[in-house]
C-alpha atoms as a PDB file:
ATOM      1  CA  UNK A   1       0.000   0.000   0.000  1.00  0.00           C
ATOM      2  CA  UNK A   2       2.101   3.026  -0.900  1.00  0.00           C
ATOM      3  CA  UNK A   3       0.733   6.328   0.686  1.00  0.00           C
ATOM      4  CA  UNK A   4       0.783   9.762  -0.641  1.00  0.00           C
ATOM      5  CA  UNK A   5       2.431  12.882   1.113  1.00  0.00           C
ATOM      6  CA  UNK A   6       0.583  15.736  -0.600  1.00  0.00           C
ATOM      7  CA  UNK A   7       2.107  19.614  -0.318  1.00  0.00           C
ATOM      8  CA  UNK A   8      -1.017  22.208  -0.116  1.00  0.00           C
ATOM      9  CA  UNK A   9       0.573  25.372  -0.403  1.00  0.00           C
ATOM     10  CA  UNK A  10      -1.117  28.741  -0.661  1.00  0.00           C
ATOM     11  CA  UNK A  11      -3.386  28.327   2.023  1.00  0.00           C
ATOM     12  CA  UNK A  12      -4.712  31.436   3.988  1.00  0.00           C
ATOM     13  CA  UNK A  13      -3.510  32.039   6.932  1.00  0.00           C
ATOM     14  CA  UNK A  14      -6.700  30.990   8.892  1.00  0.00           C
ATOM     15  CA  UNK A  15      -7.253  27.823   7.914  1.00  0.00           C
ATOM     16  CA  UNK A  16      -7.005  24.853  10.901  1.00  0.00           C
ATOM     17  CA  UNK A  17      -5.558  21.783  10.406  1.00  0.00           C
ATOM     18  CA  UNK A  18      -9.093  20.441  10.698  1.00  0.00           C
ATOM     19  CA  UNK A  19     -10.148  22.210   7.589  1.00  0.00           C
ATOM     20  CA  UNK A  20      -7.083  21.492   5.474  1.00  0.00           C
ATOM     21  CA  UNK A  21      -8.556  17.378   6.895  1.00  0.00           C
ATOM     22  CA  UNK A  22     -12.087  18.625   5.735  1.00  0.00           C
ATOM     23  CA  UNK A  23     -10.754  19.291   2.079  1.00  0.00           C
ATOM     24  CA  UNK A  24      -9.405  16.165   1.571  1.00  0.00           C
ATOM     25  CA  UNK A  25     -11.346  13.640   3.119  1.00  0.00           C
ATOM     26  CA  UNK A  26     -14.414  13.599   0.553  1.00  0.00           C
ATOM     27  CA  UNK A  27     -11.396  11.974  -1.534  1.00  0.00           C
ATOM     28  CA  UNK A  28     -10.745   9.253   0.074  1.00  0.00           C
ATOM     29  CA  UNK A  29      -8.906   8.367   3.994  1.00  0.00           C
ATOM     30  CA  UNK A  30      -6.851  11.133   5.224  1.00  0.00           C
ATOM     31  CA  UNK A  31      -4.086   9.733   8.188  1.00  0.00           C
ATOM     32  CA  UNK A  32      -2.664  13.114   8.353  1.00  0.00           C
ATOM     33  CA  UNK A  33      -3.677  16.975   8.178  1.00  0.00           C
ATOM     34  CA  UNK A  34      -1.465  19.776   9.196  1.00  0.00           C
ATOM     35  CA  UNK A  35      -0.933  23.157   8.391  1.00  0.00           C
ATOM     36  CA  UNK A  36       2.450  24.121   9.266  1.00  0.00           C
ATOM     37  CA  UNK A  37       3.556  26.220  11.628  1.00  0.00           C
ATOM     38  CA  UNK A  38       6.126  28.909  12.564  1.00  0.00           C
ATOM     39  CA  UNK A  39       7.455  27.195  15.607  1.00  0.00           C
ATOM     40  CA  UNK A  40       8.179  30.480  17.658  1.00  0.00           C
ATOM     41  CA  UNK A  41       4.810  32.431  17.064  1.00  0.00           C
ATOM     42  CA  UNK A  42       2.746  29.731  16.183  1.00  0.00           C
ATOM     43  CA  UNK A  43       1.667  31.814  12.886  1.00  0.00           C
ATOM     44  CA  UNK A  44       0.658  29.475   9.666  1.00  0.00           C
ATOM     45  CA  UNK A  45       3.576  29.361   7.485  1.00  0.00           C
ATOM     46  CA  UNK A  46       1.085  29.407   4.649  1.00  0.00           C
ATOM     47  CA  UNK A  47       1.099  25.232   2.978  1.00  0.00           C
ATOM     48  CA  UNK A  48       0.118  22.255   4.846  1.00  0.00           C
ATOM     49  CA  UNK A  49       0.947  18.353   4.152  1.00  0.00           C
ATOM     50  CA  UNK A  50      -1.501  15.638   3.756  1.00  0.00           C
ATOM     51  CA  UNK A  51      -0.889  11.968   4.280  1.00  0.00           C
ATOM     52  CA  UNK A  52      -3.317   9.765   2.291  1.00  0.00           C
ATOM     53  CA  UNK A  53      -2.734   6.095   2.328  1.00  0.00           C
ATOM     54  CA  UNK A  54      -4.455   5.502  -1.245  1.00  0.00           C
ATOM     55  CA  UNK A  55      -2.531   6.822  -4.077  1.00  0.00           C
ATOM     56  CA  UNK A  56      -5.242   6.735  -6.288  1.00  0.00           C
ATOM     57  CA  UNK A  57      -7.535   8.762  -3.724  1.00  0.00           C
ATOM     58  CA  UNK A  58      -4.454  11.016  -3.129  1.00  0.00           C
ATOM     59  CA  UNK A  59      -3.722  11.465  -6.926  1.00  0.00           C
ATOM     60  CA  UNK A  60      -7.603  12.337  -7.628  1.00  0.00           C
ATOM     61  CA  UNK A  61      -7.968  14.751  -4.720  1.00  0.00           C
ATOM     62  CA  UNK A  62      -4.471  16.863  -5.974  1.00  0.00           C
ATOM     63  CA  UNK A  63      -6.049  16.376  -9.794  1.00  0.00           C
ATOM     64  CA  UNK A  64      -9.651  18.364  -8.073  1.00  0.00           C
ATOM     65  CA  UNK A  65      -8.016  20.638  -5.654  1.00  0.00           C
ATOM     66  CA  UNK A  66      -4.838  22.053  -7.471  1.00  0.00           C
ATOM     67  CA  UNK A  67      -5.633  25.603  -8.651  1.00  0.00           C
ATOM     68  CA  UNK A  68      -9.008  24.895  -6.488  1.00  0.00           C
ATOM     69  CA  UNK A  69      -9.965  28.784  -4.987  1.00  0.00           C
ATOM     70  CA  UNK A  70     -10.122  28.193  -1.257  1.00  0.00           C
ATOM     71  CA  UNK A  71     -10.653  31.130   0.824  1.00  0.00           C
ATOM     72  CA  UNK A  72     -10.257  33.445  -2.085  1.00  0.00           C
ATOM     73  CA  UNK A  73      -6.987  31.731  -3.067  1.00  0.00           C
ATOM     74  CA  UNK A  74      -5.941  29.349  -5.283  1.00  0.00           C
ATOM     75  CA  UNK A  75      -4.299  26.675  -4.028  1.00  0.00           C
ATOM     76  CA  UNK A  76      -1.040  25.146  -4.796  1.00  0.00           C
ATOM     77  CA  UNK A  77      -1.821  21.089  -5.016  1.00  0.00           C
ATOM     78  CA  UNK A  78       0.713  18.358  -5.332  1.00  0.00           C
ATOM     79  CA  UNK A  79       2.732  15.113  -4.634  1.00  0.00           C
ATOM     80  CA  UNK A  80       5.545  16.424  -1.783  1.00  0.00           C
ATOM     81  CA  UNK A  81       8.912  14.918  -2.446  1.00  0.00           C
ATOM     82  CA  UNK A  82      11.452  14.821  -0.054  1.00  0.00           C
ATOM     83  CA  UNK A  83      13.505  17.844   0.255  1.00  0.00           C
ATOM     84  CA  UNK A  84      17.106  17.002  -1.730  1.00  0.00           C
ATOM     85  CA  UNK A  85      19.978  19.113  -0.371  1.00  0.00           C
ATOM     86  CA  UNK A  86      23.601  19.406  -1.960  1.00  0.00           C
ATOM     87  CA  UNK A  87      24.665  16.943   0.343  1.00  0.00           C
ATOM     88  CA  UNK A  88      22.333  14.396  -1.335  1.00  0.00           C
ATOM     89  CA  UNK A  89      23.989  15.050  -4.642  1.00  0.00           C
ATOM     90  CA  UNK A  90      27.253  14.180  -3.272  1.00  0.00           C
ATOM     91  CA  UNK A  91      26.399  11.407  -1.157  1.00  0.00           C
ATOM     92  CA  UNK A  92      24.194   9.367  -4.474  1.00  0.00           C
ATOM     93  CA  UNK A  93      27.901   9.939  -6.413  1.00  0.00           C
ATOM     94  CA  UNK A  94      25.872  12.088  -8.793  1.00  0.00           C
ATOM     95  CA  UNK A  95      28.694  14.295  -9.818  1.00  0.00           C
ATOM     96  CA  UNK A  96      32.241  12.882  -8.721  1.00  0.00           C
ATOM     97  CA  UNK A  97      32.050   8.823  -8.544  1.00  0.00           C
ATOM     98  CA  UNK A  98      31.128   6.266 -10.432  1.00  0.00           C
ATOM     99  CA  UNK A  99      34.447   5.271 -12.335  1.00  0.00           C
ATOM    100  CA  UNK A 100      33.236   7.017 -16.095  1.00  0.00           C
ATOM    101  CA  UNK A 101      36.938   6.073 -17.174  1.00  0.00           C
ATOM    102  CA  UNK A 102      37.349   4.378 -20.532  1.00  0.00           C
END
């Protein structure tokens, strides 16, 4: 069973965790809903991730709500892929490794 994480960016600043859940969950199970938040203040950073254990239910919920209007703003919907850093590119051998000698 391979879950979805979904990115939901452009939220407004008011919506709850339980509405981001609310959004999704006519699509299919929702494990997770959070809107992210500035740790400090508390404030809504703006996006939100969604866990969804179905991909297909995941996939068809991103394929309604991406460019959706939600609170007068149109949201940002899609699969979230793990952040890659520099280090990543040097740790997979991307660039120097690999023995390309002839």
């Amino acid at each position: 069973m391979a879950a979805m994480m979904i990115y939901v960016g452009n939220l407004d600043y008011g919506t709850t965790s339980e509405e981001l859940r609310a959004l999704f969950e006519p699509f299919g199970a929702v494990a997770m809903a959070e809107v992210q938040v500035k740790a400090r203040t508390g404030q809504s950073r703006g996006f939100g991730l969604v866990d969804m254990p179905q991909k297909s239910e995941a996939e068809a919920a991103i394929a309604a709500l991406n460019n959706r209007d939600y609170k007068d703003r149109a949201l940002t919907v899609n699969e979230s892929r793990p952040r890659r850093t520099v280090r990543d590119l040097y740790a997979g051998g991307g660039w120097f490794g690999g023995g390309h000698g002839g």
